[in-house]
N, C-alpha and C. Protein backbone atom coordinates (compact mmCIF):
# COMPACT_ATOMS: atom_id res chain seq x y z
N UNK A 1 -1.96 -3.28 -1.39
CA UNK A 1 -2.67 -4.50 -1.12
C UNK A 1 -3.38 -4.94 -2.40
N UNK A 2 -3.03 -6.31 -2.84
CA UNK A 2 -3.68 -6.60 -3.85
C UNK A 2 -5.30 -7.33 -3.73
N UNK A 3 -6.12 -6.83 -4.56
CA UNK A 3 -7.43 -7.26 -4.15
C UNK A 3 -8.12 -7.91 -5.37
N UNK A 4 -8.82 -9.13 -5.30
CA UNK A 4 -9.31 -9.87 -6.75
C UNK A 4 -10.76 -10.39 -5.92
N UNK A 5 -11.74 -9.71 -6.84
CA UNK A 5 -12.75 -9.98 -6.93
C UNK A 5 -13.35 -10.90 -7.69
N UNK A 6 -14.27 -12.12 -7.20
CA UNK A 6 -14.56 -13.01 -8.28
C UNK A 6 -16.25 -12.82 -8.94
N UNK A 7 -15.76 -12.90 -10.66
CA UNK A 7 -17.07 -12.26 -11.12
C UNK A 7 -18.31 -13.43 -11.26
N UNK A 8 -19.30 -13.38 -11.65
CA UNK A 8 -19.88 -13.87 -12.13
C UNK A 8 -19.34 -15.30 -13.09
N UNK A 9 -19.73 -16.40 -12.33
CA UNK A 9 -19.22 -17.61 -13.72
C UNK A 9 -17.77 -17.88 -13.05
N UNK A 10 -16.93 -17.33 -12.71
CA UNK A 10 -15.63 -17.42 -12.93
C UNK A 10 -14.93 -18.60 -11.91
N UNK A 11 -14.47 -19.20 -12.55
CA UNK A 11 -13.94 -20.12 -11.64
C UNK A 11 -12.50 -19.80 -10.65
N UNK A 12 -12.46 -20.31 -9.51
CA UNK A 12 -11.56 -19.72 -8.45
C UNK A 12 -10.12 -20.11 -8.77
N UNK A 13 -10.15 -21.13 -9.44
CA UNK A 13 -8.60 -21.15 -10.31
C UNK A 13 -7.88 -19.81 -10.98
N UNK A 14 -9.00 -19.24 -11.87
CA UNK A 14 -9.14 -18.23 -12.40
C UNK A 14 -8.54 -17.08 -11.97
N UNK A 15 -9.53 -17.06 -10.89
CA UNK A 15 -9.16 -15.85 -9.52
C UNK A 15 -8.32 -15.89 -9.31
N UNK A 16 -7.73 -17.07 -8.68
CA UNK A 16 -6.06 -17.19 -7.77
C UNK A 16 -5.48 -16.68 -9.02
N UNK A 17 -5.52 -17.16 -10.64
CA UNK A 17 -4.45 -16.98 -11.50
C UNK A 17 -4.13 -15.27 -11.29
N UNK A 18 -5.56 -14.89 -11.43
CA UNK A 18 -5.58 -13.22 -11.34
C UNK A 18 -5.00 -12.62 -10.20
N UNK A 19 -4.94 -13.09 -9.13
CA UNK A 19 -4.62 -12.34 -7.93
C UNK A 19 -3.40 -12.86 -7.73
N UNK A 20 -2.38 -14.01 -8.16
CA UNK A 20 -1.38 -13.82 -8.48
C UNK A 20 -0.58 -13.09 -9.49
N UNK A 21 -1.03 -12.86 -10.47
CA UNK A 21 -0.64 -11.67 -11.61
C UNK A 21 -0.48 -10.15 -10.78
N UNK A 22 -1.17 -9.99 -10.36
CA UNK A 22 -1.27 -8.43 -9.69
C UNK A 22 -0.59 -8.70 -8.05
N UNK A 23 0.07 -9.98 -7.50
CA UNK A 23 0.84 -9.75 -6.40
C UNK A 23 2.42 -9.74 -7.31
N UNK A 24 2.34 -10.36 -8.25
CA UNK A 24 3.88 -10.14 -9.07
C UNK A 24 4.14 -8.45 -9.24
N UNK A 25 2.90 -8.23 -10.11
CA UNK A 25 3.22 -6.70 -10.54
C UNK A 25 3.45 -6.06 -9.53
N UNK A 26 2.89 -6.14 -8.45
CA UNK A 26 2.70 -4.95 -7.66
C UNK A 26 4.43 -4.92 -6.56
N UNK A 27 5.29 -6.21 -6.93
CA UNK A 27 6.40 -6.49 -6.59
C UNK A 27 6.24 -6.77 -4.58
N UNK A 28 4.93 -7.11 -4.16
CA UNK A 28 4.42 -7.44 -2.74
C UNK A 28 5.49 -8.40 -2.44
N UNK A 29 6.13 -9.49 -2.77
CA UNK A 29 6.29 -10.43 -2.53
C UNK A 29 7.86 -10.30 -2.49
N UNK A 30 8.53 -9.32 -3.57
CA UNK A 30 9.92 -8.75 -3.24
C UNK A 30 9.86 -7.83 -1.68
N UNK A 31 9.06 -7.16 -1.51
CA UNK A 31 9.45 -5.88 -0.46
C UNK A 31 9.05 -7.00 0.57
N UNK A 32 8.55 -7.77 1.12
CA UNK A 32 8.25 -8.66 2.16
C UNK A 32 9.78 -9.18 2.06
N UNK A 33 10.39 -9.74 1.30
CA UNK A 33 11.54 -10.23 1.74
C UNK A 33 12.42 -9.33 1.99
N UNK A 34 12.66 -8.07 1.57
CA UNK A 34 13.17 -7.22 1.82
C UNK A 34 13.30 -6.76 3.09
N UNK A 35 12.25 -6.85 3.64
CA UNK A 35 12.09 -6.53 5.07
C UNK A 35 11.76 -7.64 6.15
N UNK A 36 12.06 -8.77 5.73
CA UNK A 36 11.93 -9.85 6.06
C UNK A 36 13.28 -9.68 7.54
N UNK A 37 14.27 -9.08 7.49
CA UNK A 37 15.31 -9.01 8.40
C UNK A 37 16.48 -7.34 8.01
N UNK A 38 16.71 -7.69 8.94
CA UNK A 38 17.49 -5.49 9.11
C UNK A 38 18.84 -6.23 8.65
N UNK A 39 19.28 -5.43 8.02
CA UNK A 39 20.25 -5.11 7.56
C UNK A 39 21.01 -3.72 7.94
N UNK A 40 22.49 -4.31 8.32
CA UNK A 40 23.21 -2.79 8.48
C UNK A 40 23.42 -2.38 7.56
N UNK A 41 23.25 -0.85 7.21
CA UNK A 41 24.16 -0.06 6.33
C UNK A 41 25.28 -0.22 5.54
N UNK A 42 26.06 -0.62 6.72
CA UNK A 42 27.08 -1.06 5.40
C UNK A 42 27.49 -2.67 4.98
N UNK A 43 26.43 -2.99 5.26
CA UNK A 43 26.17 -4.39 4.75
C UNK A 43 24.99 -4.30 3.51
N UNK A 44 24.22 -3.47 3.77
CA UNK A 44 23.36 -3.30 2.53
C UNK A 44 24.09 -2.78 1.16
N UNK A 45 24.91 -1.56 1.61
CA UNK A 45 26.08 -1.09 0.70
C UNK A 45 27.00 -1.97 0.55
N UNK A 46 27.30 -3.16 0.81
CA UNK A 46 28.23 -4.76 0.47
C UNK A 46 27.58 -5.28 -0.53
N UNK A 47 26.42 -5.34 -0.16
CA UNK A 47 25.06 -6.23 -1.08
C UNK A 47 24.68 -5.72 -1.95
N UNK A 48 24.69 -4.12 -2.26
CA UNK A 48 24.26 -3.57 -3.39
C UNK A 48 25.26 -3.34 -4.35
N UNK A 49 26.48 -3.37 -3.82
CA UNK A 49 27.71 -2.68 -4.78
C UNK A 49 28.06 -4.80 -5.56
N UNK A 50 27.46 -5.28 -4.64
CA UNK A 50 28.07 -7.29 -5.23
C UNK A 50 26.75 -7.11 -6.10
N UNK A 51 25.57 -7.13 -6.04
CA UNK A 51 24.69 -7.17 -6.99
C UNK A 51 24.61 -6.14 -8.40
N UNK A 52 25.36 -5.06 -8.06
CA UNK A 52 26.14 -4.01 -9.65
C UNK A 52 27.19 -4.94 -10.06
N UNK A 53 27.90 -5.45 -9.58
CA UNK A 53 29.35 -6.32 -9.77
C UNK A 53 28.71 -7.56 -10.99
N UNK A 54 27.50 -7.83 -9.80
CA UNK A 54 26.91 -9.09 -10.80
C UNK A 54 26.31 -8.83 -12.21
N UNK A 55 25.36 -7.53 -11.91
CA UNK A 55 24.82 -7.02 -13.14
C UNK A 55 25.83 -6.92 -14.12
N UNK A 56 26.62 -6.11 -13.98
CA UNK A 56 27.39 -5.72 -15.21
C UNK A 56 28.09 -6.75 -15.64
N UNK A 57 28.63 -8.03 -14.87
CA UNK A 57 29.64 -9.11 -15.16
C UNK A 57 28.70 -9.95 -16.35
N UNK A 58 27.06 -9.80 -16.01
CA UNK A 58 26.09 -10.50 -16.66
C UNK A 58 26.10 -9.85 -18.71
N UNK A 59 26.12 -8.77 -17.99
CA UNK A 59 25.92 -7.40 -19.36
C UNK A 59 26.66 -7.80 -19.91
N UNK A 60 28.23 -7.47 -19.58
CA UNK A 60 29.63 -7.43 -20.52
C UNK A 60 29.46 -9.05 -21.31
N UNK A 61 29.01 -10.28 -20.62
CA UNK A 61 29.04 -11.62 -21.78
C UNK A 61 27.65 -11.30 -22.59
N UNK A 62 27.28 -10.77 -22.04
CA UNK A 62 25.97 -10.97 -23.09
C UNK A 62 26.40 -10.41 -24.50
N UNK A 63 27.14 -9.03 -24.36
CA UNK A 63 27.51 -8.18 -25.57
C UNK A 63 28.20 -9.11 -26.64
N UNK A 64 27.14 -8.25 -27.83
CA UNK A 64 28.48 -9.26 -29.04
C UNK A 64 29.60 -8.30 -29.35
N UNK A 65 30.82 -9.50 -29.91
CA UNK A 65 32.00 -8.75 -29.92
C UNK A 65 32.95 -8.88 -28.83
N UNK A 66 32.01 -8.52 -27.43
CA UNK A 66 33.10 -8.45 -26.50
C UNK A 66 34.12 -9.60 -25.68
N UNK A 67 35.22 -9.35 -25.65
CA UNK A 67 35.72 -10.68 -24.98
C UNK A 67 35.72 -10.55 -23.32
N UNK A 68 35.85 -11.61 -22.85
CA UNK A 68 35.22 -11.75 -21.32
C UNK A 68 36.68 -11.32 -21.03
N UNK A 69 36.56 -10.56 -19.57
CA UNK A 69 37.28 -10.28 -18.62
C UNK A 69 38.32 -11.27 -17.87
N UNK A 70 39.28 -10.95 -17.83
CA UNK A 70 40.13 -12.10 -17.36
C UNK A 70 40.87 -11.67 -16.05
């Protein structure tokens, strides 16, 4: 749980900026969607093996030198 205390002086713009910084880090806002709805098993294992598929398809253009996959 992220918690922002406002100090002395500080204006609440401020605050929100701060207590959004520390709901990013703390990745709150990924695991809520995460669990936002169930997923089967082997639909999660569909979704995780297409999101490696994606990663690496991302990696291999980025590299210099390499020519893209055809």
């Amino acid at each position: 749980m992220a918690e922002v205390y406002i100090q002395d002086g500080e204006t609440l713009e401020s605050a929100l900026r701060r207590f959004k910084r520390k709901v990013l880090q703390a990745d709150i806002i990924k695991e809520t969607k995460r669990h936002s709805f169930y997923l089967k098993p082997g639909e999660k294992k569909r979704v995780k093996a297409a999101l490696a598929r994606k990663r690496n398809r991302k990696k291999r253009t980025r590299e210099p030198g390499a020519e893209p996959a055809r």
